[in-house]
C-alpha atoms as a PDB file:
ATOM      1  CA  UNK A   1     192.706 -26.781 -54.593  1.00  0.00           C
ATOM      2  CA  UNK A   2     190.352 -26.084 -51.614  1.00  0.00           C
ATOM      3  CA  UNK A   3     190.339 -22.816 -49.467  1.00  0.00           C
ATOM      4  CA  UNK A   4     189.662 -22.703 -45.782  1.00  0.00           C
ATOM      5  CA  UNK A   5     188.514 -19.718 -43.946  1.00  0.00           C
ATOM      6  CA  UNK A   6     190.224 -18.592 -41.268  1.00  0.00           C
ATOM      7  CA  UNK A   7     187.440 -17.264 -39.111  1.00  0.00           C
ATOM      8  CA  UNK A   8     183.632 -19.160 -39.285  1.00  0.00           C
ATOM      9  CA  UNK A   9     180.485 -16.721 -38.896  1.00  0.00           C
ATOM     10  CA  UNK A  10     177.664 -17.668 -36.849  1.00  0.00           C
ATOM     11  CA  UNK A  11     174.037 -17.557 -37.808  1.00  0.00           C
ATOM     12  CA  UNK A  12     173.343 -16.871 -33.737  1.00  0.00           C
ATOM     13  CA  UNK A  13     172.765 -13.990 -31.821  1.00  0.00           C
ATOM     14  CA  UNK A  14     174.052 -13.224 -28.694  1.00  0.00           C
ATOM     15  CA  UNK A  15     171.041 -11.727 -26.390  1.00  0.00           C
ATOM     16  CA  UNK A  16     173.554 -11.256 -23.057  1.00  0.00           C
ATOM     17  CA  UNK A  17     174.748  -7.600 -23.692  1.00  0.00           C
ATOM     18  CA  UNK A  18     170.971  -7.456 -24.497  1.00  0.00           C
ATOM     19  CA  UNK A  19     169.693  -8.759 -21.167  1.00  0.00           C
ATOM     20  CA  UNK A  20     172.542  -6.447 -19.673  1.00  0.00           C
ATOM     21  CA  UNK A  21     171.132  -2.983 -20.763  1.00  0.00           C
ATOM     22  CA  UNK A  22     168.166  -4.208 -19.732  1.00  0.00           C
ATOM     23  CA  UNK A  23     168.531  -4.593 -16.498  1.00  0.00           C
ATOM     24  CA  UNK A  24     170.341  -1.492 -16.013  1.00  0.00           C
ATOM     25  CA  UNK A  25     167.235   0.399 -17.364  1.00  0.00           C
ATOM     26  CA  UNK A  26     165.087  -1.607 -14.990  1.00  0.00           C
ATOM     27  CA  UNK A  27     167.356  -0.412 -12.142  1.00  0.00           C
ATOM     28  CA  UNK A  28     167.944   3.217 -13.468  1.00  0.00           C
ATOM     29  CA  UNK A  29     163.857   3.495 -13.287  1.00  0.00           C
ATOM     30  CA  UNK A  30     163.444   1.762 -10.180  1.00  0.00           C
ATOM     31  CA  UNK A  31     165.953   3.993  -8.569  1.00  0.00           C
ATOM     32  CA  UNK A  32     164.607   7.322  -9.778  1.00  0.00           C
ATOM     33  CA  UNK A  33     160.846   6.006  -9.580  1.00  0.00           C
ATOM     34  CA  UNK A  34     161.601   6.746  -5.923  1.00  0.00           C
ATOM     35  CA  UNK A  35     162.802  10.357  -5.996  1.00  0.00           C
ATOM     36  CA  UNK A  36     159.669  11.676  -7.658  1.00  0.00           C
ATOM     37  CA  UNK A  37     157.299  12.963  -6.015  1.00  0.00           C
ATOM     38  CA  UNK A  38     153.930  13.618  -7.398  1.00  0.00           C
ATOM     39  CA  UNK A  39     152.316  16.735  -6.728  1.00  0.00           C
ATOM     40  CA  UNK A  40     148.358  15.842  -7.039  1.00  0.00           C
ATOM     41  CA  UNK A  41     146.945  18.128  -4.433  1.00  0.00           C
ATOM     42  CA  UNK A  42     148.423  21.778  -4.145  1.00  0.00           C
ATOM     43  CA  UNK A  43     149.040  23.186  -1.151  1.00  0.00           C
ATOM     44  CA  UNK A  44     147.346  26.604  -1.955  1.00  0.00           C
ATOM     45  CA  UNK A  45     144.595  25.341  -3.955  1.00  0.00           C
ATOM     46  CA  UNK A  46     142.533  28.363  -3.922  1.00  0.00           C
ATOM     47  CA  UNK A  47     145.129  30.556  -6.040  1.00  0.00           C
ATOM     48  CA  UNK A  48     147.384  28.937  -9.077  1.00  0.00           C
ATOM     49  CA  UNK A  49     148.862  29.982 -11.886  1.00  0.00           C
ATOM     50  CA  UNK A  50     147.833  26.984 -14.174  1.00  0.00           C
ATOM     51  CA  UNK A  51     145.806  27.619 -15.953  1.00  0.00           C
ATOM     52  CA  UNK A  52     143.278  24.720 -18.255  1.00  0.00           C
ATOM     53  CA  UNK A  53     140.217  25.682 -19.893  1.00  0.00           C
ATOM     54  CA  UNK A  54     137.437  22.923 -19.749  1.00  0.00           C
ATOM     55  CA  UNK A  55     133.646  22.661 -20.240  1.00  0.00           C
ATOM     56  CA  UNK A  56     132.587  21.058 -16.956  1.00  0.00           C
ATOM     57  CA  UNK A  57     128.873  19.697 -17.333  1.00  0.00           C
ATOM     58  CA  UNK A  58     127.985  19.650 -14.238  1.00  0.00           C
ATOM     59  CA  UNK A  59     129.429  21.935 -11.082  1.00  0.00           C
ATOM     60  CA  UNK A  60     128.992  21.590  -7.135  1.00  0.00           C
ATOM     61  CA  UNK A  61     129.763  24.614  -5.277  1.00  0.00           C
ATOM     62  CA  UNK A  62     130.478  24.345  -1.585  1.00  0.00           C
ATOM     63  CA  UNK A  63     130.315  28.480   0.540  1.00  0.00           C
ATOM     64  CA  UNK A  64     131.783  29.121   3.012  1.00  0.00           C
ATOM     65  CA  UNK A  65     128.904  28.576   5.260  1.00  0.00           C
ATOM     66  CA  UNK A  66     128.528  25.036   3.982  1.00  0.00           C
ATOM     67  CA  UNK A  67     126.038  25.557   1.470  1.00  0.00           C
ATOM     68  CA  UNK A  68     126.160  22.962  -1.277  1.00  0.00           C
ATOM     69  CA  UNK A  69     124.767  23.776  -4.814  1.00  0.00           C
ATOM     70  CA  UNK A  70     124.392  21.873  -7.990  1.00  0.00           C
ATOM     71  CA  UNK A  71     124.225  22.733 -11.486  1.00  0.00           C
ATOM     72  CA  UNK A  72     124.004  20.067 -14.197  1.00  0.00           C
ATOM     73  CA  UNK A  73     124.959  22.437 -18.080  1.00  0.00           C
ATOM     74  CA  UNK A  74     123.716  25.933 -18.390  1.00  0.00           C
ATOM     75  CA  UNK A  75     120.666  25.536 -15.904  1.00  0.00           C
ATOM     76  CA  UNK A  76     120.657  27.568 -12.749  1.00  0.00           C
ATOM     77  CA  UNK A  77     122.519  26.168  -9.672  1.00  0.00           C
ATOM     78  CA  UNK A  78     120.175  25.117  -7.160  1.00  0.00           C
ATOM     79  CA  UNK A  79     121.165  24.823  -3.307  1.00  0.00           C
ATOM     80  CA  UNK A  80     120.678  20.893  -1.603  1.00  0.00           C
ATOM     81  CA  UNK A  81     122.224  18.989   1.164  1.00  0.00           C
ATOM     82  CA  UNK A  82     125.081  17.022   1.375  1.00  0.00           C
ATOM     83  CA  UNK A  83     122.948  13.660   0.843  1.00  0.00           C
ATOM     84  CA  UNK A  84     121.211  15.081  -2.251  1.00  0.00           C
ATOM     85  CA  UNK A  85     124.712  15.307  -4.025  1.00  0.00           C
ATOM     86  CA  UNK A  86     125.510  11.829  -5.095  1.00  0.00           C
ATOM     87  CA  UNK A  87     121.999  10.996  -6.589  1.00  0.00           C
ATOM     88  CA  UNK A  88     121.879  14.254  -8.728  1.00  0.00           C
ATOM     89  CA  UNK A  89     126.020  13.243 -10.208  1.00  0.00           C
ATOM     90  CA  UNK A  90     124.282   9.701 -10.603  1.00  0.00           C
ATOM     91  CA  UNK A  91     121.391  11.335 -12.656  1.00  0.00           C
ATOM     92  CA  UNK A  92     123.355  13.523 -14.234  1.00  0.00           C
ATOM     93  CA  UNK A  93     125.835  10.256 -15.634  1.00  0.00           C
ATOM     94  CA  UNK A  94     122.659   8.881 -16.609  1.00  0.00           C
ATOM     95  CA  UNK A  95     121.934  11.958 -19.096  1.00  0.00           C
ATOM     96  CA  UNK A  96     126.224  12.221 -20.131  1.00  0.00           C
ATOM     97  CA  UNK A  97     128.121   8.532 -19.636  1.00  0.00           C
ATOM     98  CA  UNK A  98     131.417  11.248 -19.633  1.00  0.00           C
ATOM     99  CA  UNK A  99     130.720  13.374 -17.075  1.00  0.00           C
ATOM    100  CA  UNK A 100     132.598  16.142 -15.881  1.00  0.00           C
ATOM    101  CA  UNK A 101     132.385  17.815 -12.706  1.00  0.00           C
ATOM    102  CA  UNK A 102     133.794  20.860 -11.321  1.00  0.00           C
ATOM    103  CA  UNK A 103     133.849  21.298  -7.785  1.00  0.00           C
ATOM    104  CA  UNK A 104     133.849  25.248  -6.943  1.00  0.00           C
ATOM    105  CA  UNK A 105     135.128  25.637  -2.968  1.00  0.00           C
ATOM    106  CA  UNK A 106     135.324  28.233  -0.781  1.00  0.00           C
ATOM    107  CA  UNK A 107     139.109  28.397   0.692  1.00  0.00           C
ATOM    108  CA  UNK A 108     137.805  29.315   3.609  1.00  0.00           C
ATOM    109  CA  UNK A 109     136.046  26.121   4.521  1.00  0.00           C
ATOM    110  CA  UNK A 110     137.858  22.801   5.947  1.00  0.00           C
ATOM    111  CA  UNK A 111     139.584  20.884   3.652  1.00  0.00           C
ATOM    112  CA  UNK A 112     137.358  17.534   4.549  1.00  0.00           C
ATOM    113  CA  UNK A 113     134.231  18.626   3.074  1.00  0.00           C
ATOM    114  CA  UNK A 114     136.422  19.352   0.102  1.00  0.00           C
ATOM    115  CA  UNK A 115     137.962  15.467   0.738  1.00  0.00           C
ATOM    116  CA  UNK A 116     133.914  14.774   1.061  1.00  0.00           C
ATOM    117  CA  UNK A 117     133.114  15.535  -2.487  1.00  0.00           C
ATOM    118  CA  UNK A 118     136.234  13.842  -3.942  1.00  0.00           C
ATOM    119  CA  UNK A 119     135.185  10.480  -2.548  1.00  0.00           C
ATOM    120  CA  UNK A 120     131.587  10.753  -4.411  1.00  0.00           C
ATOM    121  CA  UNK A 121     133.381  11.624  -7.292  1.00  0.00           C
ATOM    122  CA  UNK A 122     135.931   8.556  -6.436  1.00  0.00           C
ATOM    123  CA  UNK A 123     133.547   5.736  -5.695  1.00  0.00           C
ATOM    124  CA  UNK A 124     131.519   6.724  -8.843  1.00  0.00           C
ATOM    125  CA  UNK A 125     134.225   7.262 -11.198  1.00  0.00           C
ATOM    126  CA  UNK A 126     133.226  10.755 -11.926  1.00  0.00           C
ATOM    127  CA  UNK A 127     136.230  12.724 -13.445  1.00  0.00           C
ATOM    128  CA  UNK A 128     136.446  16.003 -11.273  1.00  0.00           C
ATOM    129  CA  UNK A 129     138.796  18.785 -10.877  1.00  0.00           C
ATOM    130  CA  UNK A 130     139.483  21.619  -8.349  1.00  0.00           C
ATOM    131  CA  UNK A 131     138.171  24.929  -9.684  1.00  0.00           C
ATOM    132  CA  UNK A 132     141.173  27.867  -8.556  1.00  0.00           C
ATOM    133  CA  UNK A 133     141.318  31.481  -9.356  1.00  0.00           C
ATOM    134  CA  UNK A 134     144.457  32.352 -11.222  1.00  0.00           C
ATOM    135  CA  UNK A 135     146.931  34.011  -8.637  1.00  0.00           C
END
């Protein structure tokens, strides 16, 4: 005497309810990918309340009479023009491959000489940040 099964298993699996949740991920990030905003550049950059301690190695200092100075470590910062900048960050890469550099600005000064120094930084692909004092 032989006994049938009523129901037969399968050996596949079903990937639709699969594809499903994916797409509604996809479309749950696209959608909120556009809400967010990214907040890069402070409006009141001179004064914040974040505070991150790093070691830069090397600093550039910009007055508020449009003085620049560089200082590569612990040596003493020395005052040079705008087009002696990007050759001391260049030597100063060649001495640290990882260089850091902190960019010290007057708030008083206009914001492109401060846009000025971010594009050296930029083409070179120095990492820099924004030096603030905390508010």
């Amino acid at each position: 005497m032989s006994l049938k099964r009523k129901y037969n298993s399968s050996v596949e699996f079903s990937m639709s309810s699969m594809t499903d949740m994916i797409f509604l991920l996809l479309i749950f990030f696209m959608l909120a990918s556009t809400y967010a905003t990214p907040n890069s550049i402070k409006v009141h950059l001179p004064q914040s309340s974040n505070e991150e301690t790093i070691k830069p190695l090397t600093r550039v200092t910009i007055t508020a009479d449009l003085h620049y100075f560089v200082a590569y470590g612990k040596e003493e910062e020395k005052r040079v023009s705008f087009e002696e900048i990007t050759p001391f960050l260049k030597a100063c890469y060649a001495r640290e491959p990882d260089i850091y550099v902190a960019l010290y600005a007057d708030e008083s000064i206009p914001y492109k000489e401060v846009i000025k120094i971010l594009d050296i930084a930029n083409q070179n692909n120095f990492k820099m940040t924004l030096v603030t004092r905390p508010k």
